[in-house]
C-alpha atoms as a PDB file:
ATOM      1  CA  UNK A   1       7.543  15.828 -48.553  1.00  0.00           C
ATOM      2  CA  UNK A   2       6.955  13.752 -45.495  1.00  0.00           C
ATOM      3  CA  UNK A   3       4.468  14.902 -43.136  1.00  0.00           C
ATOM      4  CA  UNK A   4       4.654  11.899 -40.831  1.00  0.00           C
ATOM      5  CA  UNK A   5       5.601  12.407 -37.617  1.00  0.00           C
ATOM      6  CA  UNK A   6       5.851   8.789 -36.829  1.00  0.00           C
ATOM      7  CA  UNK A   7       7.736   7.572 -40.006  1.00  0.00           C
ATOM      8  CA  UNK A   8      10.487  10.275 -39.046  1.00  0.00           C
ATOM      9  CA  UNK A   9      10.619   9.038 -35.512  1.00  0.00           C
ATOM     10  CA  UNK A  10      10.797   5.171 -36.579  1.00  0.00           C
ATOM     11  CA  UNK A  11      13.349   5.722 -39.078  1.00  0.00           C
ATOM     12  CA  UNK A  12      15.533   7.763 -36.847  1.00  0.00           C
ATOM     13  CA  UNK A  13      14.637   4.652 -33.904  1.00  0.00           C
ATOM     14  CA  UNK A  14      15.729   2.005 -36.817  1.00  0.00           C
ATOM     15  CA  UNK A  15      19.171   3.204 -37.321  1.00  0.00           C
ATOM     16  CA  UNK A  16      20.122   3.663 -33.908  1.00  0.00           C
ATOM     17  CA  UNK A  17      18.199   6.045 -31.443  1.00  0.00           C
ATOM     18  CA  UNK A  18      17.237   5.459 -28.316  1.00  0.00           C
ATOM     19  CA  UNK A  19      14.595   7.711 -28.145  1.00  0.00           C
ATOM     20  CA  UNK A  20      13.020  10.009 -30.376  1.00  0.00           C
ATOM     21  CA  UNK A  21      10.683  12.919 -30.666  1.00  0.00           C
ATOM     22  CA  UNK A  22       8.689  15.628 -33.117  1.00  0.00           C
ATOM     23  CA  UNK A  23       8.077  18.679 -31.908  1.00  0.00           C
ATOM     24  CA  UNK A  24       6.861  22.407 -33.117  1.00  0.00           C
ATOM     25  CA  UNK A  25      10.113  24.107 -34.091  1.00  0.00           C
ATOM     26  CA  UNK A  26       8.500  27.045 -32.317  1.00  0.00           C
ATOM     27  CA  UNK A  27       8.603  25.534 -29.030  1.00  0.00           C
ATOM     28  CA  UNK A  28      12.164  25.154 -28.707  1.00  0.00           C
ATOM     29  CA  UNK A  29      14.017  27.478 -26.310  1.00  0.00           C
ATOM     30  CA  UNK A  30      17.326  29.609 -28.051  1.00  0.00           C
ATOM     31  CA  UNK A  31      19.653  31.125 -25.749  1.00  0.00           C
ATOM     32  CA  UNK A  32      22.555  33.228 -26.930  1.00  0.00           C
ATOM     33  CA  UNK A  33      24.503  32.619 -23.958  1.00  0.00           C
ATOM     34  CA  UNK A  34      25.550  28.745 -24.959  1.00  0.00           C
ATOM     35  CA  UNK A  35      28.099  30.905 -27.804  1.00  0.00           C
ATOM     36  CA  UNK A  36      29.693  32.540 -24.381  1.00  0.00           C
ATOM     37  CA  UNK A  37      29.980  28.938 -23.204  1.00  0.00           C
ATOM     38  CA  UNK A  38      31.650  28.232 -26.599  1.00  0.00           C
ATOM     39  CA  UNK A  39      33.927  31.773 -26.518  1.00  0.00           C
ATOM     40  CA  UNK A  40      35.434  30.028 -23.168  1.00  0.00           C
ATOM     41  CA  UNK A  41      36.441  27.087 -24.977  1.00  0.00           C
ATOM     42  CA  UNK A  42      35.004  24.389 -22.404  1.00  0.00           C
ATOM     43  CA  UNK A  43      34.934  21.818 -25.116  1.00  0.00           C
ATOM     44  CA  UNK A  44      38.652  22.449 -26.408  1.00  0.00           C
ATOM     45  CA  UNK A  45      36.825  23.222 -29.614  1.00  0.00           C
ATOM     46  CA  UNK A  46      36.838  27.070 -30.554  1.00  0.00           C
ATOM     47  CA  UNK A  47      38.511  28.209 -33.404  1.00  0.00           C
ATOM     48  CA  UNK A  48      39.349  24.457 -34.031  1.00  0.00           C
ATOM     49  CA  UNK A  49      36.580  23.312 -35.751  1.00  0.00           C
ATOM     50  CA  UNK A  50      34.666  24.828 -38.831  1.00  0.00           C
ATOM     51  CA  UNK A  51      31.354  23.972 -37.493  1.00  0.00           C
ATOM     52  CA  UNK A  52      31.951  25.196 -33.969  1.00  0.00           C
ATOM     53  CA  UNK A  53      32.550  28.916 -33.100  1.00  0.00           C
ATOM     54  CA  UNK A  54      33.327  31.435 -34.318  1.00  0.00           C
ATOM     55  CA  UNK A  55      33.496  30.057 -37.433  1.00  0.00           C
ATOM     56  CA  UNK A  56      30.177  28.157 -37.705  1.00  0.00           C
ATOM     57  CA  UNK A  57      28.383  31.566 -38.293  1.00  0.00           C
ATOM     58  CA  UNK A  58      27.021  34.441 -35.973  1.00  0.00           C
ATOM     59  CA  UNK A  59      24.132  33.106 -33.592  1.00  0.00           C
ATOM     60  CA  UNK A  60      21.345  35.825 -34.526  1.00  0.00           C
ATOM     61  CA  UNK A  61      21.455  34.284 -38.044  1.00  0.00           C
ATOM     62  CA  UNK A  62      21.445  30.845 -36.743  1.00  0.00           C
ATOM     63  CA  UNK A  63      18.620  31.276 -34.382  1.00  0.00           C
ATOM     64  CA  UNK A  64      16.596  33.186 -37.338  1.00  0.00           C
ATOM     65  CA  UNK A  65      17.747  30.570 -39.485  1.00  0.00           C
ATOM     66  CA  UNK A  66      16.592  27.823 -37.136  1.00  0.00           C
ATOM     67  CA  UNK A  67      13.055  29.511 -36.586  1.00  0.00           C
ATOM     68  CA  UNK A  68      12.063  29.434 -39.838  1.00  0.00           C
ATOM     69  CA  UNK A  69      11.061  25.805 -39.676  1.00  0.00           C
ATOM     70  CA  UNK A  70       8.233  24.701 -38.910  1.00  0.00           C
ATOM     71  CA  UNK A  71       9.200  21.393 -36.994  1.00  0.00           C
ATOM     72  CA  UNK A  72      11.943  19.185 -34.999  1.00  0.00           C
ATOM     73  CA  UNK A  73      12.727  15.593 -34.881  1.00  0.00           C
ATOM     74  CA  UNK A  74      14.914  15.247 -32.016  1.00  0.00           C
ATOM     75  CA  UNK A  75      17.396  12.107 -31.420  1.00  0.00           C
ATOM     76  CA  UNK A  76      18.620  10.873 -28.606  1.00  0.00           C
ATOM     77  CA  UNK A  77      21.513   7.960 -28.157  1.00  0.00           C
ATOM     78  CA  UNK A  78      22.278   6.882 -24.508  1.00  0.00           C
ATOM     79  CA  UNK A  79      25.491   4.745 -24.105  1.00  0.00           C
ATOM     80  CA  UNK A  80      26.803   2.694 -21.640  1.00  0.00           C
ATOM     81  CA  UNK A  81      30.439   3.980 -19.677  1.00  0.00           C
ATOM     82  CA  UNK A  82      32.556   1.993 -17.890  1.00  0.00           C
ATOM     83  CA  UNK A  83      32.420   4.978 -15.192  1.00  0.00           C
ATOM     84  CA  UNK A  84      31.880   8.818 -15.231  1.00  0.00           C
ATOM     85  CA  UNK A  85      36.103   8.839 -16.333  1.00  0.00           C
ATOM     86  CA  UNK A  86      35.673   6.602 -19.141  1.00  0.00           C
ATOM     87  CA  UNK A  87      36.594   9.080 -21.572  1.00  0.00           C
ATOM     88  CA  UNK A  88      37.158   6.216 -24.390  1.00  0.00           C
ATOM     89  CA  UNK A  89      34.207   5.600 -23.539  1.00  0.00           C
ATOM     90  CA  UNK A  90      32.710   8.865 -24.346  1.00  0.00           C
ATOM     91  CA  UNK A  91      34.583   9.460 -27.005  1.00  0.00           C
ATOM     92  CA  UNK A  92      33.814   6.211 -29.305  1.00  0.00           C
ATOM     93  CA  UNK A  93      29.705   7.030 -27.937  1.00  0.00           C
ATOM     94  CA  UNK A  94      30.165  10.284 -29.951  1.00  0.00           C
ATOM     95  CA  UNK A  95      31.524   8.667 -32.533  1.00  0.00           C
ATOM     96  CA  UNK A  96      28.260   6.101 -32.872  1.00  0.00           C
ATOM     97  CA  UNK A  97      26.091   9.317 -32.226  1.00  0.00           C
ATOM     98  CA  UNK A  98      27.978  10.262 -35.322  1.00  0.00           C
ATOM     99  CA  UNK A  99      27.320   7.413 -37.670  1.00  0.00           C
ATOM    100  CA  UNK A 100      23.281   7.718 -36.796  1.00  0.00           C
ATOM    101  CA  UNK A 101      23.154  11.498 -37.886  1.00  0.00           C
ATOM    102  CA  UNK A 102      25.053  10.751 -40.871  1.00  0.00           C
ATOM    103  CA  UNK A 103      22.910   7.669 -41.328  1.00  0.00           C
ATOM    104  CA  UNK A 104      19.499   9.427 -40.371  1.00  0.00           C
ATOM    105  CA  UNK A 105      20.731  12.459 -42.583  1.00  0.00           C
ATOM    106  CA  UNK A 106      21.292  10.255 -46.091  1.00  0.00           C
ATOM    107  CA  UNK A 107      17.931   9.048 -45.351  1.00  0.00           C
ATOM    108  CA  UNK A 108      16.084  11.742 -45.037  1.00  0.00           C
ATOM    109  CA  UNK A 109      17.817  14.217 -47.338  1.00  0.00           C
ATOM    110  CA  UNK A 110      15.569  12.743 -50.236  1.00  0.00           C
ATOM    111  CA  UNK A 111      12.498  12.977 -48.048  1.00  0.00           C
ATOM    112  CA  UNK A 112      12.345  16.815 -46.556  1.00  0.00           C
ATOM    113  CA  UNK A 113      12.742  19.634 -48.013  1.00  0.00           C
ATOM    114  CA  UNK A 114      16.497  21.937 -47.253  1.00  0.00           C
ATOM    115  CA  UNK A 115      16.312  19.995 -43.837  1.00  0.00           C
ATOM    116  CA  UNK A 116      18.512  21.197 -41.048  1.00  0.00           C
ATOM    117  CA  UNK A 117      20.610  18.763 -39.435  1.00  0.00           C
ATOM    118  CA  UNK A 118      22.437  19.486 -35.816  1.00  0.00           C
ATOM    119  CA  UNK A 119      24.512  17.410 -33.939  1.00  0.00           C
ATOM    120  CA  UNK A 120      26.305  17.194 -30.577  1.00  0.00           C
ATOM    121  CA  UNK A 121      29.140  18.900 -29.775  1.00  0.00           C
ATOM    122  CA  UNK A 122      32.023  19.734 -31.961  1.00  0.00           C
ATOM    123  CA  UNK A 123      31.402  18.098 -35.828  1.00  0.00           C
ATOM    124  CA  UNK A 124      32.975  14.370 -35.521  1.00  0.00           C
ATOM    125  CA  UNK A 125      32.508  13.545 -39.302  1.00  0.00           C
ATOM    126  CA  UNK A 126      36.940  13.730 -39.909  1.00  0.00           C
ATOM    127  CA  UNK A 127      39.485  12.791 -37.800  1.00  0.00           C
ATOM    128  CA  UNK A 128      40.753  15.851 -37.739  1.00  0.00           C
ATOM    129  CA  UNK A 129      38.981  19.276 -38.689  1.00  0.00           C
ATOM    130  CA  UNK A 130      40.874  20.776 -42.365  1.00  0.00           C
ATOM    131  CA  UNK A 131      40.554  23.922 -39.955  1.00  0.00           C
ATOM    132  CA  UNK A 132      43.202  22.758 -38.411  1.00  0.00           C
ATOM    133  CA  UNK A 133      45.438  22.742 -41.714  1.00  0.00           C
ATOM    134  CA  UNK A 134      43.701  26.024 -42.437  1.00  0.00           C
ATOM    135  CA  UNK A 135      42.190  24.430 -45.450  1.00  0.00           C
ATOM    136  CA  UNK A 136      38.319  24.376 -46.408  1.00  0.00           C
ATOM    137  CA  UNK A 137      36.123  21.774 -44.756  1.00  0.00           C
ATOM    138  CA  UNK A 138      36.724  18.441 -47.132  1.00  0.00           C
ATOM    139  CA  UNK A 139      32.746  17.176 -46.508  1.00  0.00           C
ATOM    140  CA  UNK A 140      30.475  19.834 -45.645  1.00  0.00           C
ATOM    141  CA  UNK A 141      27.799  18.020 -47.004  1.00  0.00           C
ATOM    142  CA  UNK A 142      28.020  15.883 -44.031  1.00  0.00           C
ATOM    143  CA  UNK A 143      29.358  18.236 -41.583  1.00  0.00           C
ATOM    144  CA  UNK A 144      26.675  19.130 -38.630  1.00  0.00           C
ATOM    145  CA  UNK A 145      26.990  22.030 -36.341  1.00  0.00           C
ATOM    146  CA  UNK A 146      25.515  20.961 -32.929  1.00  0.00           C
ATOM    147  CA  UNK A 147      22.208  22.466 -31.745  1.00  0.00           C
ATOM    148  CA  UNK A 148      24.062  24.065 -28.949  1.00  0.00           C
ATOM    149  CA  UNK A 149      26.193  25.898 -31.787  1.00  0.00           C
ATOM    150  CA  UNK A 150      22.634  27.329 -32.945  1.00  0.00           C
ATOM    151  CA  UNK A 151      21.562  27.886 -29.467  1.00  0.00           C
ATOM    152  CA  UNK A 152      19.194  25.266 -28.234  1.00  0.00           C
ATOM    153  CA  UNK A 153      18.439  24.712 -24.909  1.00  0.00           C
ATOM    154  CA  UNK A 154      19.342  20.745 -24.746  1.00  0.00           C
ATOM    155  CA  UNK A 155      17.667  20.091 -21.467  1.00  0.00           C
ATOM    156  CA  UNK A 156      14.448  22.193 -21.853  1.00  0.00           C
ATOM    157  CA  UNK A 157      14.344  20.412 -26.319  1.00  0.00           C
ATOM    158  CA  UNK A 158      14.523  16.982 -23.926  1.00  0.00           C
ATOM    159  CA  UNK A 159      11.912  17.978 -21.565  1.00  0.00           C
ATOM    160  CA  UNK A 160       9.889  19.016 -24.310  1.00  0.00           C
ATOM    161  CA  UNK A 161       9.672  15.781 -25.814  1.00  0.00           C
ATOM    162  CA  UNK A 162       9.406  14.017 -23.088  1.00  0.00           C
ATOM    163  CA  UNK A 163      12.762  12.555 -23.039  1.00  0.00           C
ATOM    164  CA  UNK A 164      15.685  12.533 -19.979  1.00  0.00           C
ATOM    165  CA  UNK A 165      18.191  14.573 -20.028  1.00  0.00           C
ATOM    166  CA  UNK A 166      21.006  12.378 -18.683  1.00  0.00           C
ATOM    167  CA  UNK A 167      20.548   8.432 -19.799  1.00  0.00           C
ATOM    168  CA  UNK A 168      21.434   7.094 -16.104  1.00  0.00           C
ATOM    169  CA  UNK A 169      24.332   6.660 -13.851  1.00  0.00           C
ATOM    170  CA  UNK A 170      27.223   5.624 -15.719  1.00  0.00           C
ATOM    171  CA  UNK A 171      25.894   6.403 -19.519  1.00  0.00           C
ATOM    172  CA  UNK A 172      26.441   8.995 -21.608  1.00  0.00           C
ATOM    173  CA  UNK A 173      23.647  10.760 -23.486  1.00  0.00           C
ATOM    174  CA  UNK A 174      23.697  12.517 -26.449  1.00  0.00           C
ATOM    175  CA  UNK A 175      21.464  14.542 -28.591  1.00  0.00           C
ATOM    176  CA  UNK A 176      20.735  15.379 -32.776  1.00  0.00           C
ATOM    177  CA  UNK A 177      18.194  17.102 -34.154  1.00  0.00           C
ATOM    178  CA  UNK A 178      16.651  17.515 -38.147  1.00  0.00           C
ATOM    179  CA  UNK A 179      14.355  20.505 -38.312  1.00  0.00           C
ATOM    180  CA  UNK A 180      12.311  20.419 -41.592  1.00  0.00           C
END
């Protein structure tokens, strides 16, 4: 098993991150009131999505899950918008965020032990959720709930490794994290 702080953080920096930390998984903050932000459907995502609410699995287990690891590589990917209503924008920067977990994930898989990979947001891995269809998810090998989904404090994980929240006017930042 890798140990290696650094070799995480590199590899994670050579497929595509902007910026990267490790932190003690025991640090991070959980907050059971991000699933009420989820209940109100602000993302257009609940009930939509396997990996998102309700379905993705009741918090307590998720934050007890989620504690039992002893450490955190976070991710970070900041990407250039046209301006704050560049929604294509947005949308294809999720998409890239996408390809790096998938990318850092297949990488590391080998290397950690039953690591747990998050994402942002709703899982962008299909086009279009097999919830949807009301079938099973088709790749849930690759299919990331979003550390929001487990309850992670985004801004306070940032803060804690040192990284900004937001990426700058006119950017769009997003977040991953592998806790091993």
């Amino acid at each position: 098993m890798i140990t290696d702080a650094e070799k995480l953080k590199n590899l994670a920096l050579s497929l595509g991150a902007k910026n990267t930390g490790v932190v003690k998984a025991g640090g991070i903050s959980f907050r059971r009131e991000f699933r009420a932000a989820c209940e109100q459907n602000t993302c257009g995502k609940f009930g939509k999505c396997w990996m998102c609410p309700p379905d993705v699995g009741d918090i307590d287990e998720m934050i007890a899950r989620a504690k039992t690891y002893e450490n955190a590589l976070v991710f970070q990917t900041v990407e250039p918008l046209e301006d704050s209503f560049d929604i294509e924008g947005m949308e294809a920067a999720a998409k890239k965020h996408t390809v790096l977990t998938l990318a850092l994930a297949e990488a590391i898989r080998p290397l950690l032990q039953n690591p747990l990979i998050l994402g942002a947001g709703a899982c962008h891995v299909c086009g279009a959720c097999a919830k949807l269809g009301d079938k099973p998810c088709i790749r849930p090998e690759n299919a990331f709930a979003s550390l929001e989904a487990y309850g992670i404090a985004v801004s306070e994980l940032a803060e804690l490794c040192g990284m900004n929240y937001m990426g700058g006017p006119n950017t769009v930042t997003f977040f991953g994290g592998v806790l091993f």
